[in-house]
C-alpha atoms as a PDB file:
ATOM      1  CA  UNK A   1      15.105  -5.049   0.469  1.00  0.00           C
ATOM      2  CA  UNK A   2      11.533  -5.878   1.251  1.00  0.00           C
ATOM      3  CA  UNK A   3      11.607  -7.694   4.397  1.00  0.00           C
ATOM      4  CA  UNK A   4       7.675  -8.960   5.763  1.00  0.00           C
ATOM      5  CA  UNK A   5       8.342 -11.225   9.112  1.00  0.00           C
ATOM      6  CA  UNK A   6       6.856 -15.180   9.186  1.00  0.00           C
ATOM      7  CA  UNK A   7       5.518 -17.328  11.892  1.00  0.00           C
ATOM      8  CA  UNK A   8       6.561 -15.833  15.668  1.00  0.00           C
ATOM      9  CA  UNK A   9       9.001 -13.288  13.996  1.00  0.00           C
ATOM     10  CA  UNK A  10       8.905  -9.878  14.753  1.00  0.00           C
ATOM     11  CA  UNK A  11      11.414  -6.725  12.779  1.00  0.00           C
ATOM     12  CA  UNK A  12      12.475  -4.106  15.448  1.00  0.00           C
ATOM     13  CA  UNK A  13      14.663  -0.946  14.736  1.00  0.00           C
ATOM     14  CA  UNK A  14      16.739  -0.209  17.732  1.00  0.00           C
ATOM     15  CA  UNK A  15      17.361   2.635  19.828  1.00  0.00           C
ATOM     16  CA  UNK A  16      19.936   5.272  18.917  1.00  0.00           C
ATOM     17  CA  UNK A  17      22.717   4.463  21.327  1.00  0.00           C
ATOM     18  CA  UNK A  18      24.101   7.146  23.444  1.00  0.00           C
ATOM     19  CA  UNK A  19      26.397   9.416  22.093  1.00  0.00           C
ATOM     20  CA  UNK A  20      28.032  10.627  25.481  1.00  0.00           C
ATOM     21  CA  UNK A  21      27.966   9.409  28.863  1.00  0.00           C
ATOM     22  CA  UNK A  22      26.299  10.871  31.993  1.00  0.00           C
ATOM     23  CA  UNK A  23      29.685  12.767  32.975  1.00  0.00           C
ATOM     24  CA  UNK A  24      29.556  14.412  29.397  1.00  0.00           C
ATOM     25  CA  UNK A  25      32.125  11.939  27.428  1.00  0.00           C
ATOM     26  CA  UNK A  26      32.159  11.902  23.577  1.00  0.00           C
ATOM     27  CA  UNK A  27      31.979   8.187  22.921  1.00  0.00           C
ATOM     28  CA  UNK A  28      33.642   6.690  19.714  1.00  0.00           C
ATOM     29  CA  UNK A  29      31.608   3.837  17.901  1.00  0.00           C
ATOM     30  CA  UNK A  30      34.130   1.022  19.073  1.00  0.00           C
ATOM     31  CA  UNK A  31      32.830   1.838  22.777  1.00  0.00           C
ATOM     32  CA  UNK A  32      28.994   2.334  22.597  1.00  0.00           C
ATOM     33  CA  UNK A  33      26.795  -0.458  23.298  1.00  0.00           C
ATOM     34  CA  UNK A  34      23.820  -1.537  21.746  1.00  0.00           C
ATOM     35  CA  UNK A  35      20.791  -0.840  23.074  1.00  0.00           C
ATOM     36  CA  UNK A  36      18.640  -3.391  24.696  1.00  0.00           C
ATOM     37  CA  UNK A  37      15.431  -1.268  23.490  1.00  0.00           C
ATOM     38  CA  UNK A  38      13.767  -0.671  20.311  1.00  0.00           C
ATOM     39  CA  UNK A  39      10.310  -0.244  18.288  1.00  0.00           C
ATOM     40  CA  UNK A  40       8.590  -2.969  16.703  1.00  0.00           C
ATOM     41  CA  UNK A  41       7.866  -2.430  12.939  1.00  0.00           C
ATOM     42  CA  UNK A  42       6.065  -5.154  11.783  1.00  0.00           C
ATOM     43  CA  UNK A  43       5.065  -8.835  13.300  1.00  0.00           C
ATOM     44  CA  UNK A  44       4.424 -12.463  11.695  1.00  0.00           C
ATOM     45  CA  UNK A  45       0.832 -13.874  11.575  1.00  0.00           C
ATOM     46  CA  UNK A  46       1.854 -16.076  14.803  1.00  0.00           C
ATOM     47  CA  UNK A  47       3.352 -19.795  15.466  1.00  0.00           C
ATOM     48  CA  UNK A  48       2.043 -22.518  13.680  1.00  0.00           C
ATOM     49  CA  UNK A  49       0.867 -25.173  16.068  1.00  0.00           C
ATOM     50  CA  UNK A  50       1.781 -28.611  14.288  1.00  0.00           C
ATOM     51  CA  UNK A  51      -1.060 -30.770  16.023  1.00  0.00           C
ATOM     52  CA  UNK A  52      -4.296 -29.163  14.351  1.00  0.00           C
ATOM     53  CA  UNK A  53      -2.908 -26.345  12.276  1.00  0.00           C
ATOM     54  CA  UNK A  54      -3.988 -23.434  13.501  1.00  0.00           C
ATOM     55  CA  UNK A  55      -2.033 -20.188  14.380  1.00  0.00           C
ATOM     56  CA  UNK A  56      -1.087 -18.774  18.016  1.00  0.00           C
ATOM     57  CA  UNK A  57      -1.704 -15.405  17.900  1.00  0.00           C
ATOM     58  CA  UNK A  58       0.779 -12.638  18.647  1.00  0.00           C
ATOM     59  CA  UNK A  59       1.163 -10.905  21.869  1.00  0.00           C
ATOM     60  CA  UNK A  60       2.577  -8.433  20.274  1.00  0.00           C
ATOM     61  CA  UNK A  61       1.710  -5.689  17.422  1.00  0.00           C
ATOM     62  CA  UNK A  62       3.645  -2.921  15.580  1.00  0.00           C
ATOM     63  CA  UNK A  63       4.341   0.417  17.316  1.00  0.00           C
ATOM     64  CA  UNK A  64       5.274  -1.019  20.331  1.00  0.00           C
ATOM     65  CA  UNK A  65       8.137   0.112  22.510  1.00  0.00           C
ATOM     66  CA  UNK A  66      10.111  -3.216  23.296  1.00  0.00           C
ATOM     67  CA  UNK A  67      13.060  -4.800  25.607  1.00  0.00           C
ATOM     68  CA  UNK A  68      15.132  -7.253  24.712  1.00  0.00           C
ATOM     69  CA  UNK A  69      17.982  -9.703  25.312  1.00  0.00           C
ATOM     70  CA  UNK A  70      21.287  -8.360  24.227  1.00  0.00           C
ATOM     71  CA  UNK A  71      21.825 -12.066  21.799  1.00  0.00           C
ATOM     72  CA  UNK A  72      18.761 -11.137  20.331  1.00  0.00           C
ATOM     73  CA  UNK A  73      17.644 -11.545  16.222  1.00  0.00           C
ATOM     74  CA  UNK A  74      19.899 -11.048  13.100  1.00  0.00           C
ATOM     75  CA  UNK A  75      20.498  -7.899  11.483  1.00  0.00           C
ATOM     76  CA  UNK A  76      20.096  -6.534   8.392  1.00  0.00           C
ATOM     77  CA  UNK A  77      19.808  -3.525   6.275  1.00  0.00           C
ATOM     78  CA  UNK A  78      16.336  -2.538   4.691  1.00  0.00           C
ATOM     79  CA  UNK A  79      16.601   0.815   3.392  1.00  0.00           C
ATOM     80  CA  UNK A  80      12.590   1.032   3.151  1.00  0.00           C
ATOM     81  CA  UNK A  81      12.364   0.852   6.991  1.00  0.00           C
ATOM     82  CA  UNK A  82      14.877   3.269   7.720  1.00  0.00           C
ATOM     83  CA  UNK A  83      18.441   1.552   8.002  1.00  0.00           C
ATOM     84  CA  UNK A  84      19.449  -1.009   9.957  1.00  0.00           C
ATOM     85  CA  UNK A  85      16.697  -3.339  11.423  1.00  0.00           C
ATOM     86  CA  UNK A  86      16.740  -6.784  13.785  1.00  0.00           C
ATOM     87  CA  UNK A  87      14.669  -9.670  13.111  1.00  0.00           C
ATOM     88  CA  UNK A  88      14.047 -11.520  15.780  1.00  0.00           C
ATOM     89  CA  UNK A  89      11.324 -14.077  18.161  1.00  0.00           C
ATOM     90  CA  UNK A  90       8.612 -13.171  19.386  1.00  0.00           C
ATOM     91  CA  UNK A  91      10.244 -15.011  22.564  1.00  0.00           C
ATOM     92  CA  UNK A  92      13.318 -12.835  22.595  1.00  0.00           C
ATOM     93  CA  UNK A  93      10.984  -9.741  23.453  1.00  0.00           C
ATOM     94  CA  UNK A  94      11.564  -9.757  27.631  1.00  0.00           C
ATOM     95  CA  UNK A  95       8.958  -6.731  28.074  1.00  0.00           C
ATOM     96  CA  UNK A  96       6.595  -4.364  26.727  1.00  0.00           C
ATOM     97  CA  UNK A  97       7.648  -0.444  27.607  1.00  0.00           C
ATOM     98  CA  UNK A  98       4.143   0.981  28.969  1.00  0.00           C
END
């Protein structure tokens, strides 16, 4: 699957999740969370704004290191962008890691 994001969409593959914690505790799959973190892969041209037409650009671009809410985007496999990926807002992004 090809996926190309529309309108204020962006596709994000998450973080690897931790595999142990701090005290050095193999953790099964049923008990790791999902990262709140991830790098954006590709973004949408923007919103459409329904009064004249025109587009609202996007904040931000691929490559960047996001955070987001935990509720955040759908996901889906895409094999072509490495696994598992999350499409999501633009809106859903809370900040930009620097």
């Amino acid at each position: 699957m090809d996926l190309t994001p529309i309108g204020d969409r962006i596709i994000v593959r998450r973080e690897a999740s931790d595999e142990k914690t701090s005290g050095g505790i193999i953790l099964p799959d049923a008990a790791k969370k999902k990262p709140q973190r991830g790098t954006i892969l590709a973004v949408g041209p923007g919103k459409l704004n329904l009064k004249d037409g025109t587009r609202m650009p996007m904040t931000l671009k691929a490559g960047d290191t996001v955070l987001f809410t935990s509720w955040a985007g759908d996901e889906f496999k895409d094999n072509k962008k490495g696994g598992e990926v999350l499409v999501m807002h633009e809106g859903d992004v809370m900040a930009v890691v620097g």
